[in-house]
Protein backbone atom coordinates (compact mmCIF):
# COMPACT_ATOMS: atom_id res chain seq x y z
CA UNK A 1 -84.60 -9.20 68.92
CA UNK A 2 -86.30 -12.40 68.89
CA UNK A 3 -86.96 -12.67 72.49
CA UNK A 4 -88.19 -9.11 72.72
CA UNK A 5 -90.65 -9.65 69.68
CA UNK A 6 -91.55 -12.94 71.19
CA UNK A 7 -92.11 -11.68 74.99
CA UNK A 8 -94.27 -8.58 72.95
CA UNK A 9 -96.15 -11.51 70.89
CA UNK A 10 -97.06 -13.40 73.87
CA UNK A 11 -98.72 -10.66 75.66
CA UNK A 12 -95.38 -9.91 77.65
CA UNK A 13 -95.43 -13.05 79.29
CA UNK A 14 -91.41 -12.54 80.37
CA UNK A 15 -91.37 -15.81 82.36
CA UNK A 16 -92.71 -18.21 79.58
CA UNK A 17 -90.29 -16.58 76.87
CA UNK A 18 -87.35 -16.87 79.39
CA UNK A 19 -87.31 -20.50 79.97
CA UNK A 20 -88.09 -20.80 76.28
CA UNK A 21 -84.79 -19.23 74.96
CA UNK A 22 -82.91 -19.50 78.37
CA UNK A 23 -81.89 -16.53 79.49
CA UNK A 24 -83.32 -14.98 82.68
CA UNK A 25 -86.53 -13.20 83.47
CA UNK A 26 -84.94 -9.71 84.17
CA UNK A 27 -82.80 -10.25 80.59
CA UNK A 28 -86.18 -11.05 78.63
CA UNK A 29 -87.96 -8.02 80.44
CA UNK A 30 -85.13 -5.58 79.69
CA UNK A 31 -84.84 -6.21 76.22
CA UNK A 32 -88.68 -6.10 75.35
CA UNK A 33 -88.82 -2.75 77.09
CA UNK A 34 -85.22 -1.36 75.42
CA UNK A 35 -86.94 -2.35 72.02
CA UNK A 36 -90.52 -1.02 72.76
CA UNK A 37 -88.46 2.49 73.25
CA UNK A 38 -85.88 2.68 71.20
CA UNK A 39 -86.88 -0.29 68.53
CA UNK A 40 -83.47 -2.62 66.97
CA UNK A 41 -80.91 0.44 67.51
CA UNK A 42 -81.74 -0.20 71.34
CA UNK A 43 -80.62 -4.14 71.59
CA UNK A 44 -76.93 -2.92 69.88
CA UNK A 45 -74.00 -3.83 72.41
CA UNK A 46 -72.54 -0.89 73.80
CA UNK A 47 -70.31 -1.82 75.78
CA UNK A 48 -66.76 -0.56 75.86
CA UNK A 49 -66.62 3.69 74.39
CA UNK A 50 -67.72 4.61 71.64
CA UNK A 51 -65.70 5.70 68.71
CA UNK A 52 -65.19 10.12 68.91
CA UNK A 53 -66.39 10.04 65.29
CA UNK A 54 -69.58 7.95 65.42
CA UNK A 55 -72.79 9.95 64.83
CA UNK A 56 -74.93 9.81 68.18
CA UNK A 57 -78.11 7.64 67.76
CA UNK A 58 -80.99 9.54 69.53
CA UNK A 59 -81.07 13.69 70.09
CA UNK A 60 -81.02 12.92 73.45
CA UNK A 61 -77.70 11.65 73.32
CA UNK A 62 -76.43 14.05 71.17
CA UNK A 63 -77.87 16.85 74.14
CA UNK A 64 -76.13 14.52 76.74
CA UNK A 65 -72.95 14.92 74.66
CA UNK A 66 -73.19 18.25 74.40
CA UNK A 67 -73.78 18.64 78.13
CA UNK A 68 -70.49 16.73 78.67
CA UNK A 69 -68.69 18.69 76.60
CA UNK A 70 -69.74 21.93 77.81
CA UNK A 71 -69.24 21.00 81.96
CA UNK A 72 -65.00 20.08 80.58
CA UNK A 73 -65.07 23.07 79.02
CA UNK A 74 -66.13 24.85 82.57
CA UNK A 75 -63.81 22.86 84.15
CA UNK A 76 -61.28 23.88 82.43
CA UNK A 77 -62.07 27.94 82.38
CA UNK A 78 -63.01 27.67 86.47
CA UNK A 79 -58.81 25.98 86.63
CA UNK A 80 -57.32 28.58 84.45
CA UNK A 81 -59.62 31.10 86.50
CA UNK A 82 -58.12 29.83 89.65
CA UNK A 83 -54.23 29.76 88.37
CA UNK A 84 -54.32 33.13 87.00
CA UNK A 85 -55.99 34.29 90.21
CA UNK A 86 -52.89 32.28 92.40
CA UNK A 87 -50.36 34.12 89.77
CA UNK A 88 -51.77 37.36 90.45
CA UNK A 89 -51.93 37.21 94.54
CA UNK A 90 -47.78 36.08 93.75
CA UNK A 91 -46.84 38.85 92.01
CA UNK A 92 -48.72 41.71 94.29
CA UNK A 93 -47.20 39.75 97.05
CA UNK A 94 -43.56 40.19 95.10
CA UNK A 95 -44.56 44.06 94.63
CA UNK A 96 -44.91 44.02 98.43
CA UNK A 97 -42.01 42.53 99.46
CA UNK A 98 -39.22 44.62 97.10
């Protein structure tokens, strides 16, 4: 946080802030933007997965979670389309052949 509020105190001057803390120009850029959107909650470390019961931080990524959800759930009617359809073509072809 303190090299994004600097960079934003200096006029965004990404180069002067990044030799000043040591960390590279692209780091000090990406942070100042990443707060600028999304403020403190933007600089957390995410790496690694989340935990299934933490609360999503934005409605955005509750919609993206949603959208996730929803395209397994597809998934998995489309496979159970596609094995009842193979189960089917089995059992007319049994019928056939007796």
């Amino acid at each position: 946080m303190q090299v994004a509020r600097a960079a934003l105190a200096s006029d965004k001057n990404y180069g002067e802030i990044a030799k000043k803390y040591n960390v590279s120009y692209q780091q000090a850029r990406n942070w100042t933007l990443r707060y600028e959107k999304m403020g403190a909650a933007g600089l957390e470390d995410r790496r690694g997965r989340r935990k299934k019961d933490q609360a999503p931080r934005t409605e955005l990524e509750k919609a993206q979670i949603e959208i996730e959800q929803l395209k397994h759930l597809l998934y998995r009617a489309e496979m159970e389309r596609d094995v009842l359809k193979k189960l089917e073509e089995i059992e007319r072809r049994d019928r056939l052949n007796k």
